[in-house]
C-alpha atoms as a PDB file:
ATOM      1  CA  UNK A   1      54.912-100.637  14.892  1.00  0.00           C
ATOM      2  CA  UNK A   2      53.037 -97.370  14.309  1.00  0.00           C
ATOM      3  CA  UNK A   3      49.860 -99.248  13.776  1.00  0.00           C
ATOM      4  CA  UNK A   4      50.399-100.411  17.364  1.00  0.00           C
ATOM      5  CA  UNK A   5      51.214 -97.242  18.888  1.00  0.00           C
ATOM      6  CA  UNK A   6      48.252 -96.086  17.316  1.00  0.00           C
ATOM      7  CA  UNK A   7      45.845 -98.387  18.866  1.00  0.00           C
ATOM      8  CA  UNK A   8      47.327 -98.140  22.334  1.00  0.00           C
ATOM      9  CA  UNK A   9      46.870 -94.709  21.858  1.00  0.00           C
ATOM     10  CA  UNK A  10      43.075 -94.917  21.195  1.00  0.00           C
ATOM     11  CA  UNK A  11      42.527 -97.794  23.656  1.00  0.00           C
ATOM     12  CA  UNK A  12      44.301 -95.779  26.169  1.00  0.00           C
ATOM     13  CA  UNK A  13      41.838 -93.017  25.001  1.00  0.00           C
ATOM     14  CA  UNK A  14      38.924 -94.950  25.127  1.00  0.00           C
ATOM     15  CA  UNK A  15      39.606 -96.332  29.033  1.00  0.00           C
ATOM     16  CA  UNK A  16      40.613 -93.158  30.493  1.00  0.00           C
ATOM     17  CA  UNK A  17      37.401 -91.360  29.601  1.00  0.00           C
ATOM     18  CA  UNK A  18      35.443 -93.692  31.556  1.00  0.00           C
ATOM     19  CA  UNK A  19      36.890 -91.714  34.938  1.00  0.00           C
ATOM     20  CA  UNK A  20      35.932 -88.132  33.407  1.00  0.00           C
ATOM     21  CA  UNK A  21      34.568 -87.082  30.922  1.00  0.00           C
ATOM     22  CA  UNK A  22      34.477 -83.518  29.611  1.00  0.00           C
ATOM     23  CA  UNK A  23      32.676 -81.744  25.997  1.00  0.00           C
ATOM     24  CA  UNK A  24      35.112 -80.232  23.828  1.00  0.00           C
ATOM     25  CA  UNK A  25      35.171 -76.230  24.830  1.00  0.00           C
ATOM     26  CA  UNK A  26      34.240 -75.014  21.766  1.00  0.00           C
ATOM     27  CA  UNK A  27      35.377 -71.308  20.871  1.00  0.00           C
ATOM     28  CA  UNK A  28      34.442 -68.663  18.469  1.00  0.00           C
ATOM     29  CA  UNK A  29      37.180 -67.157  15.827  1.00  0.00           C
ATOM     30  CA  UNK A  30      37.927 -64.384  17.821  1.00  0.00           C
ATOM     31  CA  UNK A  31      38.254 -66.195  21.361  1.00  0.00           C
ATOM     32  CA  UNK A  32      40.558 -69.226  19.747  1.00  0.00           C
ATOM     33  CA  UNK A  33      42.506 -65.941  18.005  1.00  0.00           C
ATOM     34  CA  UNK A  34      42.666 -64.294  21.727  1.00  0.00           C
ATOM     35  CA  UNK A  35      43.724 -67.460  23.379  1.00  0.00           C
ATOM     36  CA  UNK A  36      46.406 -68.088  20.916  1.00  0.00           C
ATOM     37  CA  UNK A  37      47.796 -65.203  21.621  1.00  0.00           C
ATOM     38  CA  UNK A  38      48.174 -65.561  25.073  1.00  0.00           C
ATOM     39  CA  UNK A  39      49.103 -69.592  25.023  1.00  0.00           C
ATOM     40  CA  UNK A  40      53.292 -69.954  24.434  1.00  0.00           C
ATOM     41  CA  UNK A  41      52.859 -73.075  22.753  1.00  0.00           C
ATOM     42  CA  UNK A  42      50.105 -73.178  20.137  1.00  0.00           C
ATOM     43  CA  UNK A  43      48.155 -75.868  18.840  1.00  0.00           C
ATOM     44  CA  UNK A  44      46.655 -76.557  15.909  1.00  0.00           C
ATOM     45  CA  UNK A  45      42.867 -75.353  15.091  1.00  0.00           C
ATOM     46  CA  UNK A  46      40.230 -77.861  14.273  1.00  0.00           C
ATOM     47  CA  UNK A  47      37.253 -75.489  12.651  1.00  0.00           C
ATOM     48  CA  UNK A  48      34.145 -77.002  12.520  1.00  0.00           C
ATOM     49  CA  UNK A  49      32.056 -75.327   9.781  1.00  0.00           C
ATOM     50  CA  UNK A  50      28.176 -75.610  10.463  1.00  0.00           C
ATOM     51  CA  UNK A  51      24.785 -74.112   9.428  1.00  0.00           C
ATOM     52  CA  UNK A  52      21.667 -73.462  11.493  1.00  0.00           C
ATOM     53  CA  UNK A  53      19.676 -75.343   8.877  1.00  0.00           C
ATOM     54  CA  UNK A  54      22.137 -78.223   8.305  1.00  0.00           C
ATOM     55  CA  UNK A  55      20.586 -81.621  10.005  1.00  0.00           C
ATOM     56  CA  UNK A  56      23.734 -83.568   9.726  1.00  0.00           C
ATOM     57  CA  UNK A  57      25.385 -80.798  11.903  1.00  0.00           C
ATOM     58  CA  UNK A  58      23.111 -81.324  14.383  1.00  0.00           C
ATOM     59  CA  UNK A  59      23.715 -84.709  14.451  1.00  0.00           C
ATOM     60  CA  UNK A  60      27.575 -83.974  14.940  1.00  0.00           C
ATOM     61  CA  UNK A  61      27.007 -82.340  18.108  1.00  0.00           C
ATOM     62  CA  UNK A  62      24.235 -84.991  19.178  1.00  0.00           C
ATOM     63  CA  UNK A  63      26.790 -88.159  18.686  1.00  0.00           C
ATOM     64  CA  UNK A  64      30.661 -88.039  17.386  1.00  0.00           C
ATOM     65  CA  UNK A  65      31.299 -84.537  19.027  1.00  0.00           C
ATOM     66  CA  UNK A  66      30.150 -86.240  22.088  1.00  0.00           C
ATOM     67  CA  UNK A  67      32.433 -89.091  22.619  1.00  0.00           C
ATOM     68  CA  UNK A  68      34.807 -88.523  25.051  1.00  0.00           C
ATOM     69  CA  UNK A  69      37.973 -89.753  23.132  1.00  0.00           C
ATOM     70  CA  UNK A  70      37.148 -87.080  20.802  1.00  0.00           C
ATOM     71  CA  UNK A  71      36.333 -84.199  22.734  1.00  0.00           C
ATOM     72  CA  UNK A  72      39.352 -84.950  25.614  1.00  0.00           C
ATOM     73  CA  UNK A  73      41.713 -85.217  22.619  1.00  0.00           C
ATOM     74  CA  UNK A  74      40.428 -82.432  21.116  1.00  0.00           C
ATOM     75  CA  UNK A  75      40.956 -80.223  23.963  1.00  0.00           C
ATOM     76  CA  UNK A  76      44.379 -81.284  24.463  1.00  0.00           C
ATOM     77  CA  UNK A  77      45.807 -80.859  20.783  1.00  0.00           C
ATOM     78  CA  UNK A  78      43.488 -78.436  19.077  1.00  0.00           C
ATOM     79  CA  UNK A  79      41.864 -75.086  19.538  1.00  0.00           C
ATOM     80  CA  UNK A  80      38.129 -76.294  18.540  1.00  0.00           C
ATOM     81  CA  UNK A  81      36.784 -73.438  16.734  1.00  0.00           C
ATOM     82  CA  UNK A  82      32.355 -74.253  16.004  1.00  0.00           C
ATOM     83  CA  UNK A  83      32.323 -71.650  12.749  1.00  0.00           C
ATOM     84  CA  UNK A  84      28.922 -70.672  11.819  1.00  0.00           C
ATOM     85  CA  UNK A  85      29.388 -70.274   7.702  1.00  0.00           C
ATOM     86  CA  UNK A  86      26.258 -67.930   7.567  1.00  0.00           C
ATOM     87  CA  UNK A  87      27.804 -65.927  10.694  1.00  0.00           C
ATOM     88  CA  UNK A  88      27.234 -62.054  10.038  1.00  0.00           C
ATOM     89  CA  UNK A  89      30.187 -60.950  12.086  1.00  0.00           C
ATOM     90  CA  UNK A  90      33.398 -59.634  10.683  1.00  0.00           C
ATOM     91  CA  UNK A  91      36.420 -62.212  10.982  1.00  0.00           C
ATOM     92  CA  UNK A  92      39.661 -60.657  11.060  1.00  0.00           C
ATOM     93  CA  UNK A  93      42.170 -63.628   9.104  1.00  0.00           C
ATOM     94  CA  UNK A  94      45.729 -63.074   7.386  1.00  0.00           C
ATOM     95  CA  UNK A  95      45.443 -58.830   7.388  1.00  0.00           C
ATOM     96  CA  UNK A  96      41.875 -59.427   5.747  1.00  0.00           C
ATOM     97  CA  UNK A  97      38.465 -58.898   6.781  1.00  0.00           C
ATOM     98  CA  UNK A  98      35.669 -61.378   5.342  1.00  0.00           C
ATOM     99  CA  UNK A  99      31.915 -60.368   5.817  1.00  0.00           C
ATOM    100  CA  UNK A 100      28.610 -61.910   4.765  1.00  0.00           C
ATOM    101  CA  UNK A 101      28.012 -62.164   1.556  1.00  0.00           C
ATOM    102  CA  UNK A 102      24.911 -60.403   2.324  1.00  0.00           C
ATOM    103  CA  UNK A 103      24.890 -59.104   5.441  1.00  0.00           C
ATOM    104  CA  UNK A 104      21.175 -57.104   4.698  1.00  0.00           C
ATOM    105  CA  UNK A 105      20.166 -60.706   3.486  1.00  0.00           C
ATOM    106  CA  UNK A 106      16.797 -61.810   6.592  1.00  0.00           C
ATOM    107  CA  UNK A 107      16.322 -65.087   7.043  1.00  0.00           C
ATOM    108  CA  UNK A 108      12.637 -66.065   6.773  1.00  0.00           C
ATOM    109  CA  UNK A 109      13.296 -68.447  10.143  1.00  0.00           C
ATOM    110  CA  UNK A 110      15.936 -69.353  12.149  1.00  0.00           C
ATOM    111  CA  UNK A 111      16.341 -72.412  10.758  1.00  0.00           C
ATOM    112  CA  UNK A 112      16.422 -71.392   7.183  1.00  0.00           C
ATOM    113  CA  UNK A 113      19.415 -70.629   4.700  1.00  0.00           C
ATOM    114  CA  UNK A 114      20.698 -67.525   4.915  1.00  0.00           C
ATOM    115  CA  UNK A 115      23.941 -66.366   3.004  1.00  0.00           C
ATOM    116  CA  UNK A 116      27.166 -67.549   3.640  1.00  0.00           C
ATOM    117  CA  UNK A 117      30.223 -65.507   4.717  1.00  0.00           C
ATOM    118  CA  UNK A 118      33.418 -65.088   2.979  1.00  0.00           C
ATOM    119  CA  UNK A 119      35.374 -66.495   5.097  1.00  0.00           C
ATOM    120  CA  UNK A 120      33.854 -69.849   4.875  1.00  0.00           C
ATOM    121  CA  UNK A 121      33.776 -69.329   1.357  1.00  0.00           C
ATOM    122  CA  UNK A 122      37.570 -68.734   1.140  1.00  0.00           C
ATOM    123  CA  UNK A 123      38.364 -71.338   3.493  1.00  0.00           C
ATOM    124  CA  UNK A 124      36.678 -74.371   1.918  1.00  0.00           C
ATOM    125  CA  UNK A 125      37.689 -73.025  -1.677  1.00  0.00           C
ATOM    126  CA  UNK A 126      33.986 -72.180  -2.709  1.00  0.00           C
ATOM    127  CA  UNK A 127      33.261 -75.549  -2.455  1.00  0.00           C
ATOM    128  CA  UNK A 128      30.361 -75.338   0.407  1.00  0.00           C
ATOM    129  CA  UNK A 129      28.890 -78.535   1.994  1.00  0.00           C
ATOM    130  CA  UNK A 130      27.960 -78.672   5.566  1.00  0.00           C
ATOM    131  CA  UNK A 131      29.289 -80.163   8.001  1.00  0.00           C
ATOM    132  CA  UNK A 132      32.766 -79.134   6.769  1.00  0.00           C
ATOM    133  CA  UNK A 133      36.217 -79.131   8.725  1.00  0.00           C
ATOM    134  CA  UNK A 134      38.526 -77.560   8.384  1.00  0.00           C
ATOM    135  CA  UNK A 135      42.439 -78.219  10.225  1.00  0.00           C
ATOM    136  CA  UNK A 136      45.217 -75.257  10.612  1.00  0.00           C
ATOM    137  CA  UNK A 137      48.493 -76.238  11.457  1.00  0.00           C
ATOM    138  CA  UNK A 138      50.315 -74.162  14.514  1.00  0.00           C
ATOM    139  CA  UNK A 139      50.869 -71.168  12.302  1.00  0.00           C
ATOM    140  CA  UNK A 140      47.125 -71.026  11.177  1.00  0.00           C
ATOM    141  CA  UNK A 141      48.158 -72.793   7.569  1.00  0.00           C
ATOM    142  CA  UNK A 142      45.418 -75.026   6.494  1.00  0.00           C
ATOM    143  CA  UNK A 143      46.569 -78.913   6.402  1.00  0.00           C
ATOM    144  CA  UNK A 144      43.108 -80.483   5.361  1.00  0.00           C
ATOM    145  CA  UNK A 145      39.065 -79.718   4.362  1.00  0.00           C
ATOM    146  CA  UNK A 146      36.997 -82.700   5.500  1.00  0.00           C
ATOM    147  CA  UNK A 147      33.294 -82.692   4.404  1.00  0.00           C
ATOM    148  CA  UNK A 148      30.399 -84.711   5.409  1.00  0.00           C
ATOM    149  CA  UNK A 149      29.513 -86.899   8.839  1.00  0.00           C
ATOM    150  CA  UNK A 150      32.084 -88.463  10.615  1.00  0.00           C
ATOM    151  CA  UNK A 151      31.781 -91.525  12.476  1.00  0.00           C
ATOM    152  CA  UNK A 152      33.750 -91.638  16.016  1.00  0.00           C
ATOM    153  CA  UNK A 153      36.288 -94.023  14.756  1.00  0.00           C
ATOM    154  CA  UNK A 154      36.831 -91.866  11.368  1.00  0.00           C
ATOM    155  CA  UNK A 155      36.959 -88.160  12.966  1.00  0.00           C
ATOM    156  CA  UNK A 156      39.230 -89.483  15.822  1.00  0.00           C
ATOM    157  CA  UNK A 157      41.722 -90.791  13.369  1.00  0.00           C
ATOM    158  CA  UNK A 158      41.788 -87.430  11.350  1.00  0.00           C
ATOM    159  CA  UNK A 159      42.686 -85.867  15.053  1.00  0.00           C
ATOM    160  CA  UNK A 160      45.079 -88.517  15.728  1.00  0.00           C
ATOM    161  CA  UNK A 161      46.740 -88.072  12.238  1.00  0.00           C
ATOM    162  CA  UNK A 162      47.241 -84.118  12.443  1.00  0.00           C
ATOM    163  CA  UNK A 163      47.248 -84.167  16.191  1.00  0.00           C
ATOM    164  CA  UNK A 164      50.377 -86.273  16.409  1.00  0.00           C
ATOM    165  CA  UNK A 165      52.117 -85.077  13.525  1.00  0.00           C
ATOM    166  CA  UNK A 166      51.847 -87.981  11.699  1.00  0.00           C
ATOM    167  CA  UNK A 167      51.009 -85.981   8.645  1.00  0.00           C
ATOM    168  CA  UNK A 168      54.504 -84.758   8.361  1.00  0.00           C
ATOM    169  CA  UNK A 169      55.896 -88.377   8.238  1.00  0.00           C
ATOM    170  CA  UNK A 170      53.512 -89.615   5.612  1.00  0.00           C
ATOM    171  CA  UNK A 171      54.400 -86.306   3.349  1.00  0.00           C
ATOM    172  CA  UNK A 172      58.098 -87.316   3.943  1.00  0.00           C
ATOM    173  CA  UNK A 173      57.290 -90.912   2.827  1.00  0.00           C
ATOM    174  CA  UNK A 174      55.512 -90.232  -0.321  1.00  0.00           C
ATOM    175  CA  UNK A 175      58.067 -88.133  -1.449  1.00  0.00           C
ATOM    176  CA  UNK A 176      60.580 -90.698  -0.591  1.00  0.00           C
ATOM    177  CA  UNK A 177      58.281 -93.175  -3.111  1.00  0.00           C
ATOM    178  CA  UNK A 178      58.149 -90.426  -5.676  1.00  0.00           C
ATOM    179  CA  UNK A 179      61.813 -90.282  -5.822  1.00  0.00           C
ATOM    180  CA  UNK A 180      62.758 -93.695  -5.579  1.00  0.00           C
ATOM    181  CA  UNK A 181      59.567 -94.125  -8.492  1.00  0.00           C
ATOM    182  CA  UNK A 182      62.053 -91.642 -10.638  1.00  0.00           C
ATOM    183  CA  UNK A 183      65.498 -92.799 -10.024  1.00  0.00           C
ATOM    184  CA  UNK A 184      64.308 -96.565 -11.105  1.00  0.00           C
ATOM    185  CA  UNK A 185      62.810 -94.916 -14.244  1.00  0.00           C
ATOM    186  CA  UNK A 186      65.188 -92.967 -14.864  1.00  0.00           C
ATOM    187  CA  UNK A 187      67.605 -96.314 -14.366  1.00  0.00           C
ATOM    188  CA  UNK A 188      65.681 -98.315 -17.289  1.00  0.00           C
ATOM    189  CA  UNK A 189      65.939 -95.749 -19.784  1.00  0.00           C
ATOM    190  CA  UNK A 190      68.605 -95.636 -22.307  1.00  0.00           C
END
């Protein structure tokens, strides 16, 4: 049944954006931190962690950020953050401030590596590969770190998933297996 609500979902998706389509309104930190301020019903945030030098990035933003399903469900549900790891500014997250790692670090070219900033760092757990995303529940919490391309089909499911909550249900499920996994073990011994 959820399979089915699911796909009429995405179909639904996939029709309406025919009429009008729209890119997703990308924001920096501090503007998605501003707007959730003044929004009375948050969202979640869906940061998209990128380098100047990184090709797959670029081809993000060239194809699956492009599709309208994506980007008109993105702008509904999420607060689309585009996070520049090697970003010199100062972000301001959970009373801390995170810097470059070295902000008198020049790149040689615009395109080359430069050095990444600690807030990226902390975010993806040190574990750095580009493109990374990164999901925040309403209360800024992170839920998930996705790494790597992501086809349309694959990226819009991760949005559907956290977008409609149906993490929650899945968490209550496996723990409902876990338990019942127990109590029958716990049944069979003597």
């Amino acid at each position: 049944m959820m399979n089915k609500l699911l796909l009429l979902f995405f179909l639904t998706f996939i029709f309406g954006n025919y009429i009008a389509q729209e890119d997703i309104k990308w924001l920096s930190w501090q503007e998605m931190m501003k707007e959730r301020t003044e929004d009375s019903v948050k969202k979640k945030v869906f940061i998209d962690l990128y380098t100047g030098w990184c090709g797959w990035c670029k081809r993000m933003d060239a194809t699956t950020f492009k599709n309208p399903s994506i980007s008109q469900y993105m702008n509904q549900k999420y607060y689309p953050v585009k996070f520049d790891a090697e970003t010199r500014d100062t972000i301001v997250f959970n009373n801390h401030q995170f810097i470059n790692s070295d902000p008198s670090y020049i790149k040689k070219a615009v395109n080359s590596r430069g050095k990444v900033n600690w807030f990226a760092n902390s975010i993806l757990d040190g574990k750095l590969s580009y493109p990374s995303y990164v999901i925040l529940d309403e209360d800024l919490v992170r839920l998930m770190i996705y790494k790597g391309f992501k086809q349309e089909d694959e990226l819009l499911g991760i949005l559907l998933f956290f977008g409609s909550d149906q993490y929650k249900n899945y968490h209550n499920f496996l723990n409902s297996q876990w338990a019942n996994s127990l109590q029958k073990n716990n049944s069979k011994s003597p």
